[in-house]
C-alpha atoms as a PDB file:
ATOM      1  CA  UNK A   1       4.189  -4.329 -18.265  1.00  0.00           C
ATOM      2  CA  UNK A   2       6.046  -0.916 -18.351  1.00  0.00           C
ATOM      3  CA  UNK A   3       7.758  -0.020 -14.789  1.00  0.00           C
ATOM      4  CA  UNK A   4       9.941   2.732 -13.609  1.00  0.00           C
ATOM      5  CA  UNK A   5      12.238   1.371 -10.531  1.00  0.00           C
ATOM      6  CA  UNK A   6      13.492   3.701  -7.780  1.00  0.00           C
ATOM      7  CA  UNK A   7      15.163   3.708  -4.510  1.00  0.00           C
ATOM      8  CA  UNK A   8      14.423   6.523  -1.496  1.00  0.00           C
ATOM      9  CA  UNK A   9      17.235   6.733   0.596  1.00  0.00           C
ATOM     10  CA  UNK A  10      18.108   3.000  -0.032  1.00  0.00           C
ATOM     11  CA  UNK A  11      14.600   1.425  -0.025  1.00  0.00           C
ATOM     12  CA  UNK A  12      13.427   0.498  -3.515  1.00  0.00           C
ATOM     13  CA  UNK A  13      10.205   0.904  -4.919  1.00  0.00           C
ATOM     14  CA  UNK A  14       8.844  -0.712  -8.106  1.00  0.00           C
ATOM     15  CA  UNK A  15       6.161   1.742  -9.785  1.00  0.00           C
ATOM     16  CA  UNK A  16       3.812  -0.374 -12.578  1.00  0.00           C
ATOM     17  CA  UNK A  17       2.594   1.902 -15.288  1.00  0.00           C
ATOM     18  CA  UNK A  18       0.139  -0.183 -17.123  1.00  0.00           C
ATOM     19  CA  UNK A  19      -1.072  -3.328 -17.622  1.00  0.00           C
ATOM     20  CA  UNK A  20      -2.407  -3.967 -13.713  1.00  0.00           C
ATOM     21  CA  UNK A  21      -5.285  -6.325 -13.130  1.00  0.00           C
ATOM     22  CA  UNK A  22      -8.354  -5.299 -13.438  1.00  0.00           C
ATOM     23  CA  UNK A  23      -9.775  -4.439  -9.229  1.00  0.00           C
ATOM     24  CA  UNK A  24     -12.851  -3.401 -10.278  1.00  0.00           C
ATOM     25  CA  UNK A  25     -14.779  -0.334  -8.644  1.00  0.00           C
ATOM     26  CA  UNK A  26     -14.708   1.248  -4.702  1.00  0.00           C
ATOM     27  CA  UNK A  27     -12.784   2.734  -2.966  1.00  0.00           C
ATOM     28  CA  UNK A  28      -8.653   2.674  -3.177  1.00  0.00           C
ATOM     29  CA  UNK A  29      -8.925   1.031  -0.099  1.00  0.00           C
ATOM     30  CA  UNK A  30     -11.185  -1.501  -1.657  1.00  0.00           C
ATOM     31  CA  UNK A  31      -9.252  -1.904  -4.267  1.00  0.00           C
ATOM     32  CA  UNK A  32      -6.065  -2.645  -2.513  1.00  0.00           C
ATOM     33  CA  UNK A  33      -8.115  -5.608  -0.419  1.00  0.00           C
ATOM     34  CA  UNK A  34      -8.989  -7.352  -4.460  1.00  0.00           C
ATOM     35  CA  UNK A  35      -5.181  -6.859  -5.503  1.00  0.00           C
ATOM     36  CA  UNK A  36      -3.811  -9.326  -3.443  1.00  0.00           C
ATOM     37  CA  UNK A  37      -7.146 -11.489  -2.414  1.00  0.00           C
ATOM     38  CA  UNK A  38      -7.656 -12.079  -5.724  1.00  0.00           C
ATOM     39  CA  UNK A  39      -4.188 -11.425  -8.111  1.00  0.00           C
ATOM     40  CA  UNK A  40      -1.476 -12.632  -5.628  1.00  0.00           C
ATOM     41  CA  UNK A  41       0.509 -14.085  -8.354  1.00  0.00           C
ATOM     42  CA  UNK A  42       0.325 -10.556 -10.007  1.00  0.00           C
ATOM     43  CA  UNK A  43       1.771  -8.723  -6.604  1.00  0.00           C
ATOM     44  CA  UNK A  44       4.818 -12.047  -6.101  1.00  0.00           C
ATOM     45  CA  UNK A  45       5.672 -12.033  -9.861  1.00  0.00           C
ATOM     46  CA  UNK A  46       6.056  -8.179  -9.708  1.00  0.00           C
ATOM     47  CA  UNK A  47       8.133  -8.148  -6.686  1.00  0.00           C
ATOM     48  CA  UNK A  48       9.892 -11.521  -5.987  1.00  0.00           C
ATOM     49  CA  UNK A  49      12.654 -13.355  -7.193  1.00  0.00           C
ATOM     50  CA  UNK A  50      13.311 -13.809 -10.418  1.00  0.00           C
ATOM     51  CA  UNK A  51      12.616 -10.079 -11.452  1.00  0.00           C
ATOM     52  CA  UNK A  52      12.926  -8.241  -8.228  1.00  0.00           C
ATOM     53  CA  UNK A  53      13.862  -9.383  -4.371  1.00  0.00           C
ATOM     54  CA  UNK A  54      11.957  -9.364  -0.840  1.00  0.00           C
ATOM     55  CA  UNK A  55      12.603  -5.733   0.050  1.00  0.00           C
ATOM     56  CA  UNK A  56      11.367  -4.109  -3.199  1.00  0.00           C
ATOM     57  CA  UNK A  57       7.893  -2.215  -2.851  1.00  0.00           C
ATOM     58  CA  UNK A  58       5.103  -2.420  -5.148  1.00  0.00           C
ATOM     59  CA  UNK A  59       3.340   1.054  -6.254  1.00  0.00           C
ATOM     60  CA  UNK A  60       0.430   0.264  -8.875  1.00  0.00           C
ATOM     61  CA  UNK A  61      -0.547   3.688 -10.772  1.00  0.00           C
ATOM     62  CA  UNK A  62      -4.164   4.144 -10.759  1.00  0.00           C
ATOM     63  CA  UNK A  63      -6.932   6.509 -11.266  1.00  0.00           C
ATOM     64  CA  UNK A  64      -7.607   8.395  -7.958  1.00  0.00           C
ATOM     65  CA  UNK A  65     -10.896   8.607  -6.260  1.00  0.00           C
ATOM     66  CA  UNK A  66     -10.766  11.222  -4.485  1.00  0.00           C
ATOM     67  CA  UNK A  67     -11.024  14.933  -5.887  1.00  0.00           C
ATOM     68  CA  UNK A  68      -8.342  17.326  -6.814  1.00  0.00           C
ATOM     69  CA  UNK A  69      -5.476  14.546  -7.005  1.00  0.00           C
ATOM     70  CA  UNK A  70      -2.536  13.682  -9.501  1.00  0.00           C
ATOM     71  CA  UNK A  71      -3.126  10.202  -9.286  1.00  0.00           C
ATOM     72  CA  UNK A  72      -3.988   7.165  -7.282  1.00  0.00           C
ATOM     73  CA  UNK A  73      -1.425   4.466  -5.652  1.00  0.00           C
ATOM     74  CA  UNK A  74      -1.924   1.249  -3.940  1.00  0.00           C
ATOM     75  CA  UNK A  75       1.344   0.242  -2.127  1.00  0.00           C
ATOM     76  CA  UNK A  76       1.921  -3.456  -1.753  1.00  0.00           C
ATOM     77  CA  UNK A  77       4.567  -5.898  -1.043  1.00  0.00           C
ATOM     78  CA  UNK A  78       5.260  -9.318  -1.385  1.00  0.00           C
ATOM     79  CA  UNK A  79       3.316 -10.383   1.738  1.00  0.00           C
ATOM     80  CA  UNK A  80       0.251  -7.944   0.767  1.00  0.00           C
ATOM     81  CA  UNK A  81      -1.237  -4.686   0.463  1.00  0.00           C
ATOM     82  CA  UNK A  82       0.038  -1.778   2.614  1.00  0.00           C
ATOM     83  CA  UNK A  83      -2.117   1.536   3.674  1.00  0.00           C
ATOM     84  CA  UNK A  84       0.073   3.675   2.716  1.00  0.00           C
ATOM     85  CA  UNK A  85       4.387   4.010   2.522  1.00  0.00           C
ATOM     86  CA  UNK A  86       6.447   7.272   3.099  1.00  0.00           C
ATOM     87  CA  UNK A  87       9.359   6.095   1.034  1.00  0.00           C
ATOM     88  CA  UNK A  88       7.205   4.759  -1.962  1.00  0.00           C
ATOM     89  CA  UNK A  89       5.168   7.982  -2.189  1.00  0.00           C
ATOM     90  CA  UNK A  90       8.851   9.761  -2.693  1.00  0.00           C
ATOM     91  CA  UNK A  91       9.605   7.587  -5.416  1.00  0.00           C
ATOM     92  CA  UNK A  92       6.426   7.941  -6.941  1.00  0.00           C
ATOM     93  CA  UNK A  93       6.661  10.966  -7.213  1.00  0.00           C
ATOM     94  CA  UNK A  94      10.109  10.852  -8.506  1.00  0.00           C
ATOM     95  CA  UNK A  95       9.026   8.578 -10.819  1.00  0.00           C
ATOM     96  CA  UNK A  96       6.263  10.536 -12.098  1.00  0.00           C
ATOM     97  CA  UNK A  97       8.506  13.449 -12.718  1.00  0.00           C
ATOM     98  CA  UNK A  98      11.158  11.416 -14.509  1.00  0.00           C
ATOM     99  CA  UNK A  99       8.371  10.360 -17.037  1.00  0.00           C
ATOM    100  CA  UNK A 100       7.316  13.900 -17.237  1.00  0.00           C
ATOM    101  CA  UNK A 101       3.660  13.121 -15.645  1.00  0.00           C
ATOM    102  CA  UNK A 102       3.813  15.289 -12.358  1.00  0.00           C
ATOM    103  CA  UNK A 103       6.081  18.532 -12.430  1.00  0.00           C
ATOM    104  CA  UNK A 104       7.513  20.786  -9.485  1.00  0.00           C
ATOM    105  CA  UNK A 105       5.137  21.510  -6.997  1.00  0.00           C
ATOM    106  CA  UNK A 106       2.771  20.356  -4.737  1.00  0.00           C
ATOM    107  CA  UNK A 107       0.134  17.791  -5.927  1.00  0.00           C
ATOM    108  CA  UNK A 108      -2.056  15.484  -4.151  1.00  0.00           C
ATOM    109  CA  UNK A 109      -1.566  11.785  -4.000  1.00  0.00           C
ATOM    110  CA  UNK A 110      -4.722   9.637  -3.460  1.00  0.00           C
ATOM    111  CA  UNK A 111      -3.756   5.870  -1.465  1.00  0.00           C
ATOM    112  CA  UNK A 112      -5.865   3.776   0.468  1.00  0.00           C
ATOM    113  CA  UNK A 113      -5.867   5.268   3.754  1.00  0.00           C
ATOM    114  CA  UNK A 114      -6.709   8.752   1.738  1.00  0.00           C
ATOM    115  CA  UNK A 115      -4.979  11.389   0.081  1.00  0.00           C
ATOM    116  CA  UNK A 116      -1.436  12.569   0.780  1.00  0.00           C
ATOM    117  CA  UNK A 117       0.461  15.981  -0.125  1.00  0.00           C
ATOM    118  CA  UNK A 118       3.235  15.755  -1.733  1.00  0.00           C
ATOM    119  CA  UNK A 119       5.382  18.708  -2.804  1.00  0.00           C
ATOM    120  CA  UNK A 120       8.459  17.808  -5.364  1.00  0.00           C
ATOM    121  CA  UNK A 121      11.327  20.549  -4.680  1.00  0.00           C
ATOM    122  CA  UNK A 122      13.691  19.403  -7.250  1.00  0.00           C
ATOM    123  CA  UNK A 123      13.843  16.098  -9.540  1.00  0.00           C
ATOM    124  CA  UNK A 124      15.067  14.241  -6.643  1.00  0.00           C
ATOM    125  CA  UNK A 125      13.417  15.815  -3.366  1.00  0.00           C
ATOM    126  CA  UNK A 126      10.267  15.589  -2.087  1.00  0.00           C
ATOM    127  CA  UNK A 127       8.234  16.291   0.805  1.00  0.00           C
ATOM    128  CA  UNK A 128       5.342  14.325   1.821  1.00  0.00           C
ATOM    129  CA  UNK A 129       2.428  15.422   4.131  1.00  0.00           C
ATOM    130  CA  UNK A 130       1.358  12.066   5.482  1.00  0.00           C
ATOM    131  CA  UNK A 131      -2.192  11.350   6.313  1.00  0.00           C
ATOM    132  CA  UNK A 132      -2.789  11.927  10.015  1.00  0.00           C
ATOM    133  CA  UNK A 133      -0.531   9.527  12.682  1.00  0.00           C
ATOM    134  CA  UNK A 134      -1.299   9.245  16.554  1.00  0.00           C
ATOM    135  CA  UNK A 135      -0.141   6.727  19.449  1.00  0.00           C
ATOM    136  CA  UNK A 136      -2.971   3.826  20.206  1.00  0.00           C
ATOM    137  CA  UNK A 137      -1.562   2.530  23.921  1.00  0.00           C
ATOM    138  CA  UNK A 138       2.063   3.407  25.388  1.00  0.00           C
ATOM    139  CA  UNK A 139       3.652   1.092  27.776  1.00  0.00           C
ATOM    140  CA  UNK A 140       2.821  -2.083  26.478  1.00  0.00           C
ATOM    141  CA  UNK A 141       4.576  -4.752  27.234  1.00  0.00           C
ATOM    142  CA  UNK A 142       4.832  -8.380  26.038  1.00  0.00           C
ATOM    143  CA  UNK A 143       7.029 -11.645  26.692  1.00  0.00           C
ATOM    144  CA  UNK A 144       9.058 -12.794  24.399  1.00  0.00           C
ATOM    145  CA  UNK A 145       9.968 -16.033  24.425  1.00  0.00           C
ATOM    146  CA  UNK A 146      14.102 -16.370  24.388  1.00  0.00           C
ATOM    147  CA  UNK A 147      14.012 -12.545  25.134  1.00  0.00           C
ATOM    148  CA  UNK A 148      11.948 -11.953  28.376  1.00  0.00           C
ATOM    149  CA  UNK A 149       9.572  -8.750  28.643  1.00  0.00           C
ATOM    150  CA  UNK A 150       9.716  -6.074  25.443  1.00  0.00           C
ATOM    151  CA  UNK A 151       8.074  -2.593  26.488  1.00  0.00           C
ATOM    152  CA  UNK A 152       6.729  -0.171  23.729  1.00  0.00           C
ATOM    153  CA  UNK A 153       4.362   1.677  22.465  1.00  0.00           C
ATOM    154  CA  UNK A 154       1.226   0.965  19.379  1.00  0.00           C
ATOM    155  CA  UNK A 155       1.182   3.729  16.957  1.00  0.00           C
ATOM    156  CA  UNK A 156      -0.248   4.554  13.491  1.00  0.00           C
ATOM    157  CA  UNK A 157       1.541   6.599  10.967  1.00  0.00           C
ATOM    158  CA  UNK A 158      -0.160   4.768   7.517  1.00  0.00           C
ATOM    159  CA  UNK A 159       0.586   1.335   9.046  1.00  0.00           C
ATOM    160  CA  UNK A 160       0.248  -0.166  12.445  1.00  0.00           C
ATOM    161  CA  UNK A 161       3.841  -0.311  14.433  1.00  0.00           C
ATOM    162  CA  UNK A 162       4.777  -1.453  17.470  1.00  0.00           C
ATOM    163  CA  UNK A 163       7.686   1.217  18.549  1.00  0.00           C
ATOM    164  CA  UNK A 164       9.930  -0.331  21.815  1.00  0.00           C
ATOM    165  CA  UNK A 165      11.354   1.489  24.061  1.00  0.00           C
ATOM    166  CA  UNK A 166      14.796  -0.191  23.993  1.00  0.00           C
ATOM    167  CA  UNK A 167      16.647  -2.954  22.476  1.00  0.00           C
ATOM    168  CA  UNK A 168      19.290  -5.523  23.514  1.00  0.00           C
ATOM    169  CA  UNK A 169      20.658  -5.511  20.333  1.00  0.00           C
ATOM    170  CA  UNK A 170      22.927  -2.309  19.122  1.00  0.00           C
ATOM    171  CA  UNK A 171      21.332  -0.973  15.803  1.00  0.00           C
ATOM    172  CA  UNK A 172      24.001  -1.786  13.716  1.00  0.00           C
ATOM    173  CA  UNK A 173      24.309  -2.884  10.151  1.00  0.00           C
ATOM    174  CA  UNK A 174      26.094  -6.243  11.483  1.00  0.00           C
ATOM    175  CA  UNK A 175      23.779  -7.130  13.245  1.00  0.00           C
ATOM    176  CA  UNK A 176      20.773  -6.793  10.746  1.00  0.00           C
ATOM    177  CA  UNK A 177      20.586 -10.914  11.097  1.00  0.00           C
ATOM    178  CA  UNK A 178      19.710 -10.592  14.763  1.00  0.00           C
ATOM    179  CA  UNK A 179      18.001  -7.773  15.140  1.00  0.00           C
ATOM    180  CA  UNK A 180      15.502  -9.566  12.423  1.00  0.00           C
ATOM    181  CA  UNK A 181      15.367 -12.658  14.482  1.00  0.00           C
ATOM    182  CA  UNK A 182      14.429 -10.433  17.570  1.00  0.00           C
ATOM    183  CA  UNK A 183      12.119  -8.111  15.820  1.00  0.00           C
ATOM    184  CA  UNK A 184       9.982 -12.153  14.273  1.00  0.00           C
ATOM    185  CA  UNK A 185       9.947 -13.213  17.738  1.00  0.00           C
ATOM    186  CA  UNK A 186       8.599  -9.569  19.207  1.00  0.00           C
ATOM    187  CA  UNK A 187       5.845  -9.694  16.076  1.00  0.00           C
ATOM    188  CA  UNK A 188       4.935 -13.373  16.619  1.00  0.00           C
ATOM    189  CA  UNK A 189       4.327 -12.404  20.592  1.00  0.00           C
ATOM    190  CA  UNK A 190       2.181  -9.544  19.810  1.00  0.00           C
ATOM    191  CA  UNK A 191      -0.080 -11.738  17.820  1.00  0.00           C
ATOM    192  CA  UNK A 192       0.127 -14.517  20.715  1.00  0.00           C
ATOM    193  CA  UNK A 193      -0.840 -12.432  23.499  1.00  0.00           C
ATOM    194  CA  UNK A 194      -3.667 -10.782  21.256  1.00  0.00           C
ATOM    195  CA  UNK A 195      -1.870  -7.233  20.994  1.00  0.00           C
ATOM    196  CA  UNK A 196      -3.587  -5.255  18.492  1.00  0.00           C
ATOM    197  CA  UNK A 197      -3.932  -1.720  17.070  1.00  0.00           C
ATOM    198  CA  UNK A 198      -7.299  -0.107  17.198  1.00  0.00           C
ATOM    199  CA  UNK A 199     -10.557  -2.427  16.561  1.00  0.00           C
ATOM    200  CA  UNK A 200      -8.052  -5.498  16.447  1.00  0.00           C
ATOM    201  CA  UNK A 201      -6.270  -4.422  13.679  1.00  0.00           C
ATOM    202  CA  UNK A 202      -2.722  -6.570  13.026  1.00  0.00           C
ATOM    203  CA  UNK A 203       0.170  -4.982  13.959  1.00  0.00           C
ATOM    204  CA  UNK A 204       2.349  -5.678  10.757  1.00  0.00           C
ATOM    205  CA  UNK A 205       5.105  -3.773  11.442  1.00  0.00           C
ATOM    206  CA  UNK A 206       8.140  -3.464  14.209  1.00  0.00           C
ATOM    207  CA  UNK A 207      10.711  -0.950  15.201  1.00  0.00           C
ATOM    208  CA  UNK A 208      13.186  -0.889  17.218  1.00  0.00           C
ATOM    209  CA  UNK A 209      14.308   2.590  18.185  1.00  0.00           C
ATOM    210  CA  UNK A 210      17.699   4.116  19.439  1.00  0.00           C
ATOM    211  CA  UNK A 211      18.969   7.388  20.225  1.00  0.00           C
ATOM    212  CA  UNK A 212      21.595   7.807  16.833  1.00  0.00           C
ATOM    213  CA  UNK A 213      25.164   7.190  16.810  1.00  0.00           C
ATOM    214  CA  UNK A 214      25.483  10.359  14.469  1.00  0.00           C
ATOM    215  CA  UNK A 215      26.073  13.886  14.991  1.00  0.00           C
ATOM    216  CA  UNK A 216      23.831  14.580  12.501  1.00  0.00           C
ATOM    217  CA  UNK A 217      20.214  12.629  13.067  1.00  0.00           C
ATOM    218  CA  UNK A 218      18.085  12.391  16.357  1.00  0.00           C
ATOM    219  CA  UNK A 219      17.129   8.629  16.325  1.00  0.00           C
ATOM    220  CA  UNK A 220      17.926   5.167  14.844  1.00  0.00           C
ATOM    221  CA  UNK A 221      15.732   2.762  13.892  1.00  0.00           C
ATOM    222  CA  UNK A 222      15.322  -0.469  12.579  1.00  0.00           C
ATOM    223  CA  UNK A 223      11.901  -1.348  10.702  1.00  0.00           C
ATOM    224  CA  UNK A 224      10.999  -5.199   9.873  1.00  0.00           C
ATOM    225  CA  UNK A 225       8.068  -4.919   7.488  1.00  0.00           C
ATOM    226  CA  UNK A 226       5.435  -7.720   6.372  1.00  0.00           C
ATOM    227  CA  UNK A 227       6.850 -10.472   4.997  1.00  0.00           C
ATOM    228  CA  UNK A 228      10.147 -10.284   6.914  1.00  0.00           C
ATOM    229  CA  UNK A 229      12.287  -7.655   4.983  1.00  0.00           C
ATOM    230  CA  UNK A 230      13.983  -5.082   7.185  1.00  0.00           C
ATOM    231  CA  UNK A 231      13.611  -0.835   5.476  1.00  0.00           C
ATOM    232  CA  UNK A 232      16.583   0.336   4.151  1.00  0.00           C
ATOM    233  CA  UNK A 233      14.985   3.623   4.248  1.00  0.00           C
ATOM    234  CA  UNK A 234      14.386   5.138   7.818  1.00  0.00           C
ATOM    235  CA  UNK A 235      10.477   3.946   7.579  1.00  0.00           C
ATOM    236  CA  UNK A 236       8.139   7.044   6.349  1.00  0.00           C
ATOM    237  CA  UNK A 237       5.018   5.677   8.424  1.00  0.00           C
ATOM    238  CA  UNK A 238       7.049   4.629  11.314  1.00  0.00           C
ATOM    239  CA  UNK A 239       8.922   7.806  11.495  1.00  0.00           C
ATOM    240  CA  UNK A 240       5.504   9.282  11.274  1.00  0.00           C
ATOM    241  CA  UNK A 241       4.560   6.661  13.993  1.00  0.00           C
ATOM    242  CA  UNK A 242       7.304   7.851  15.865  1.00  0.00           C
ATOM    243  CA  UNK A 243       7.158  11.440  15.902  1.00  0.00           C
ATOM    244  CA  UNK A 244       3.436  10.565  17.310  1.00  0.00           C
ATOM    245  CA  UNK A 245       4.972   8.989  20.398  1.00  0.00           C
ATOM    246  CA  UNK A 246       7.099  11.775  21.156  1.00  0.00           C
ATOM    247  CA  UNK A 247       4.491  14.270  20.925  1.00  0.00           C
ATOM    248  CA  UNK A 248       2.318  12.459  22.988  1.00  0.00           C
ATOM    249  CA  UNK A 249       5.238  12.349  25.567  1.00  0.00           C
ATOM    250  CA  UNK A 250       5.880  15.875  25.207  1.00  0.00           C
ATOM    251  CA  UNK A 251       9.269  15.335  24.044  1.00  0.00           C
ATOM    252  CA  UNK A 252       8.502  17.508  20.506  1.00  0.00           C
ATOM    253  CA  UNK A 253       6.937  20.270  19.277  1.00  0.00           C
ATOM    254  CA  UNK A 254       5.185  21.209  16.482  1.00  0.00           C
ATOM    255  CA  UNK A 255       7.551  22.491  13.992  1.00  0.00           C
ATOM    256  CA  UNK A 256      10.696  21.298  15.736  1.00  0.00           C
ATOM    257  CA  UNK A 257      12.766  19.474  13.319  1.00  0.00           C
ATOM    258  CA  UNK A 258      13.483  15.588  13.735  1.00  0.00           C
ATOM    259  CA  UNK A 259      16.125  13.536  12.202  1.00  0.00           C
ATOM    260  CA  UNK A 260      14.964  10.045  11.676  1.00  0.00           C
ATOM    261  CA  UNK A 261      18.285   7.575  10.727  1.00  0.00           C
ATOM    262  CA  UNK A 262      18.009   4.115   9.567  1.00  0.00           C
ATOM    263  CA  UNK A 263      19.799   1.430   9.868  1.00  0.00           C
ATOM    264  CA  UNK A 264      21.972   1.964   6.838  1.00  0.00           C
ATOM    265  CA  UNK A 265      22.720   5.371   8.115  1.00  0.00           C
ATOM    266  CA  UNK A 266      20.090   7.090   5.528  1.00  0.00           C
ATOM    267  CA  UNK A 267      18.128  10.148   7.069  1.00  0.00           C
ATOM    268  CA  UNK A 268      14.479  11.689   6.840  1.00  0.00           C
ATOM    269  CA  UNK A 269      14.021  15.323   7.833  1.00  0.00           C
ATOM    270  CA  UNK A 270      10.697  15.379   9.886  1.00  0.00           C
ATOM    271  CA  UNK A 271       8.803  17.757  11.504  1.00  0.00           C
ATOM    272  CA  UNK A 272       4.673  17.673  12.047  1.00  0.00           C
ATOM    273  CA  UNK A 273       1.845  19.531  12.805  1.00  0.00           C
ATOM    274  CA  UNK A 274      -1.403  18.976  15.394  1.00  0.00           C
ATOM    275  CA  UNK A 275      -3.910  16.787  13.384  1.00  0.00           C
ATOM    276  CA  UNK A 276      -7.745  17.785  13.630  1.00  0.00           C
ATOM    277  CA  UNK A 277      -8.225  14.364  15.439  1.00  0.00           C
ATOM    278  CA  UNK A 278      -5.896  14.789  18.167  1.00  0.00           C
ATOM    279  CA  UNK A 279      -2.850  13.051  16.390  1.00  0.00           C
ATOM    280  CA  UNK A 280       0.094  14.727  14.636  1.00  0.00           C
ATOM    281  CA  UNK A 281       0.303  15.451  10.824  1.00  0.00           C
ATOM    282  CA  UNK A 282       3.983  14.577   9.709  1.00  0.00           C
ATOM    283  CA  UNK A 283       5.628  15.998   6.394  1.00  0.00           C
ATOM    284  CA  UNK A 284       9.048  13.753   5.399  1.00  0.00           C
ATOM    285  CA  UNK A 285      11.329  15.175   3.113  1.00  0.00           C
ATOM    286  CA  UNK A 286      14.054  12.686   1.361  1.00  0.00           C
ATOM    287  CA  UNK A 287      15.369  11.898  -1.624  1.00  0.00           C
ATOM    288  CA  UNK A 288      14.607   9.501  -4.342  1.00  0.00           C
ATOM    289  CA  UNK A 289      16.657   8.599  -7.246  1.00  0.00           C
ATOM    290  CA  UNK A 290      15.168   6.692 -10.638  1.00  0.00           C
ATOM    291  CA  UNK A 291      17.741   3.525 -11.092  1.00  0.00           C
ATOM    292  CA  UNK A 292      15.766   1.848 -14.358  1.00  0.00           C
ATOM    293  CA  UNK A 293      12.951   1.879 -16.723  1.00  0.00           C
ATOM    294  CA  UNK A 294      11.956  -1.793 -17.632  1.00  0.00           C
ATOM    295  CA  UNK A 295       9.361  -3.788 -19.641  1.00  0.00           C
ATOM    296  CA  UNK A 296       8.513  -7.336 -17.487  1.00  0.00           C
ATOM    297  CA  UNK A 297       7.936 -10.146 -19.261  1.00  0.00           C
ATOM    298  CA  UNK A 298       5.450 -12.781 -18.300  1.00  0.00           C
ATOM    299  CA  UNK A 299       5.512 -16.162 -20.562  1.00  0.00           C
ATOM    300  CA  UNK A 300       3.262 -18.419 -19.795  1.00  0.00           C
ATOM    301  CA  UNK A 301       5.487 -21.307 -19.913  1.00  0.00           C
ATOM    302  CA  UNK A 302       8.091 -19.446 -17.411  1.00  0.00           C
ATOM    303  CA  UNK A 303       7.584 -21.895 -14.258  1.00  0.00           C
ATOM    304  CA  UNK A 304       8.503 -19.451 -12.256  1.00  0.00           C
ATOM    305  CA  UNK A 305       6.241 -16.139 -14.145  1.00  0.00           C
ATOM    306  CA  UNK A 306       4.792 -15.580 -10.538  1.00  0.00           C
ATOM    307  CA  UNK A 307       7.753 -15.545  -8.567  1.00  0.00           C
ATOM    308  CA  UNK A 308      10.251 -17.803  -6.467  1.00  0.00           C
ATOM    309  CA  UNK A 309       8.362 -17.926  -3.317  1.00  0.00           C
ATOM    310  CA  UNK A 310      11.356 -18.968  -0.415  1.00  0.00           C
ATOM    311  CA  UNK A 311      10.769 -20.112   2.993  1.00  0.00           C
ATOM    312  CA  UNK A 312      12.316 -17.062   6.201  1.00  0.00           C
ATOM    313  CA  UNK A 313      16.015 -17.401   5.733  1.00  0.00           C
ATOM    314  CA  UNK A 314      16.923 -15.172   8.669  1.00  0.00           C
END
C-alpha cells in the first residue's frame, strides 16, 4: 500500500494511494460510514502503532462523485471517519502536487460533507475554501464533574465542536496533559447531559479557546479530536467553527483577517465570507510539508498487522 506522509503546520496526515478496501457505491459520505463499519482493522493498521501513532490522520484517495473535481477524500482517524479536516485537505493537496497529480491552482476537492476549493499557491501553501460553517446554540452550559459549570458555544465547521468560552487551564504546551484531562471530562458531560449538534448529532470534538499570547495571531486554541489526540495544527474545521461564533457575535467581518494559533504556536490565516445558508464560508491558508513516501506492509502472520490498540493514557 503506497502512501505519501505529510504534516500541516505540525499535524500529520497519512494520504493512501492505492490498495484501499473496496466501499462499494454512494455517496462519499456513504462511503466513509462502510470504511470504518466494515474495514476497522484497515483504518487502525493504517494509523496506529506499529506504523504510525494516535495523532496521525487518515486521507484515502478516491474517485470523486461530484462533478468538476480533482479527486475524492475520505478523512478518518483512528477512532473513525471524519466529515471533513482543514489540515488534511492542505496536505492532500501537498501531497498531490509532490506526486505531480494536482498542479498550481485552484481545483476542487470532493469529501463527505461535499466539495471543497482548494487553491495551491506554491508547493507548500494552500488555501482551502471550506464547505459552509455556522453556530448551532451559544451559551450552553454544562457541569462538569471535578470542574463545576463549562459555558460555550455548538458550532459546525466540517465537524461538530463544542467552542468554550474560557478555560481554567492556561493554553500552554505544559500543560497539554491537563488540558486533555479537562477537555475528556467536558466531552463525556456533553454526552451525559444529552448535548448535541443539530438532529442529535455527537459532538466529537472540543476546543478550548484563548485570546493568544503572541503578537502575531488573534486566538489560541486547543483541539482534542476523536479518539483522544489533541491537533497540533490550529484545527481547520474548528477555526472554521470559530470564525462562525464570532460572526454570529458580531465580533468579525467578512474579509477581516483572523489569526488562528495552536497550541504548539503554529498559525492559520483565516478570513470568510457570508454562506448562502446564513453561516460563514471560511478559506484557511497554511502550509504543508511532504516528510516521506512509504510502501506498508501487511503480513498476515504480523500479530499486530492491524495495529496496537492502547487503553487513554492521559
Amino acid at each position: 500500500m503506497r502512501v505519501i506522509d505529510s504534516h500541516t503546520e505540525g499535524q500529520p496526515t497519512r494520504l493512501v494511494l492505492d490498495q484501499g478496501p473496496d466501499l462499494g457505491p454512494g455517496s462519499l459520505a456513504e462511503q466513509a460510514d462502510r470504511l470504518f463499519r466494515d474495514h476497522a482493522d484497515f483504518c487502525r493498521g493504517v494509523l496506529c502503532e506499529p506504523r504510525g501513532h494516535e495523532a496521525m490522520v487518515g486521507a484515502l484517495l478516491l474517485p470523486p462523485n461530484a462533478p468538476g473535481c480533482a479527486a475524492g477524500v475520505i478523512y478518518f482517524n483512528p477512532a473513525g471517519p471524519l466529515g471533513m479536516c482543514g489540515h488534511a485537505t492542505i496536505g492532500t493537496a501537498v501531497s498531490l502536487a509532490h506526486c505531480g497529480r494536482l498542479s498550481p491552482g485552484v481545483h476542487r476537492i470532493d469529501t463527505p460533507v461535499g466539495p471543497v476549493e482548494v487553491s495551491l499557491e506554491t508547493n507548500n501553501r494552500v488555501s482551502v475554501e471550506n464547505v459552509e460553517a455556522f453556530r448551532h446554540r451559544s451559551d450552553v452550559v454544562v457541569e462538569v464533574p471535578g470542574w463545576g459549570p463549562v459555558r460555550g458555544d455548538v458550532a459546525w465547521g466540517g465537524n461538530w465542536f463544542f467552542l468554550t468560552k474560557e478555560c481554567q487551564i492556561p493554553l500552554v504546551s505544559e500543560q497539554i496533559a491537563p488540558l486533555t484531562r479537562f477537555s475528556t471530562a467536558l466531552k463525556e458531560a456533553l454526552e451525559q447531559a444529552g448535548i448535541t449538534g443539530e438532529g442529535g448529532a455527537l459532538i466529537d470534538h472540543i476546543e478550548l479557546t484563548s485570546p493568544s499570547p503572541s503578537a502575531h495571531a488573534d486566538g489560541r486554541n486547543f483541539v482534542l479530536c476523536p479518539g483522544g489526540a489533541y491537533d497540533r495544527s490550529p484545527c481547520g474545521t474548528g477555526s472554521s467553527a470559530k470564525l462562525a461564533c464570532l460572526a454570529a457575535n458580531g465580533l468579525l467581518a467578512p474579509g477581516e483577517r483572523w489569526v488562528q494559533e495552536s497550541i504548539i504556536g503554529s498559525t492559520y490565516t483565516l478570513s470568510y465570507r457570508p454562506g448562502p445558508a446564513g453561516g460563514v464560508v471560511t478559506t484557511i491558508t497554511g502550509s504543508a510539508f511532504v516528510t516521506a513516501e512509504s510502501i506498508l506492509h501487511f503480513e498476515p502472520s504480523d500479530p499486530y498487522r492491524t495495529g496496537i490498540i492502547l487503553e487513554e493514557r492521559h
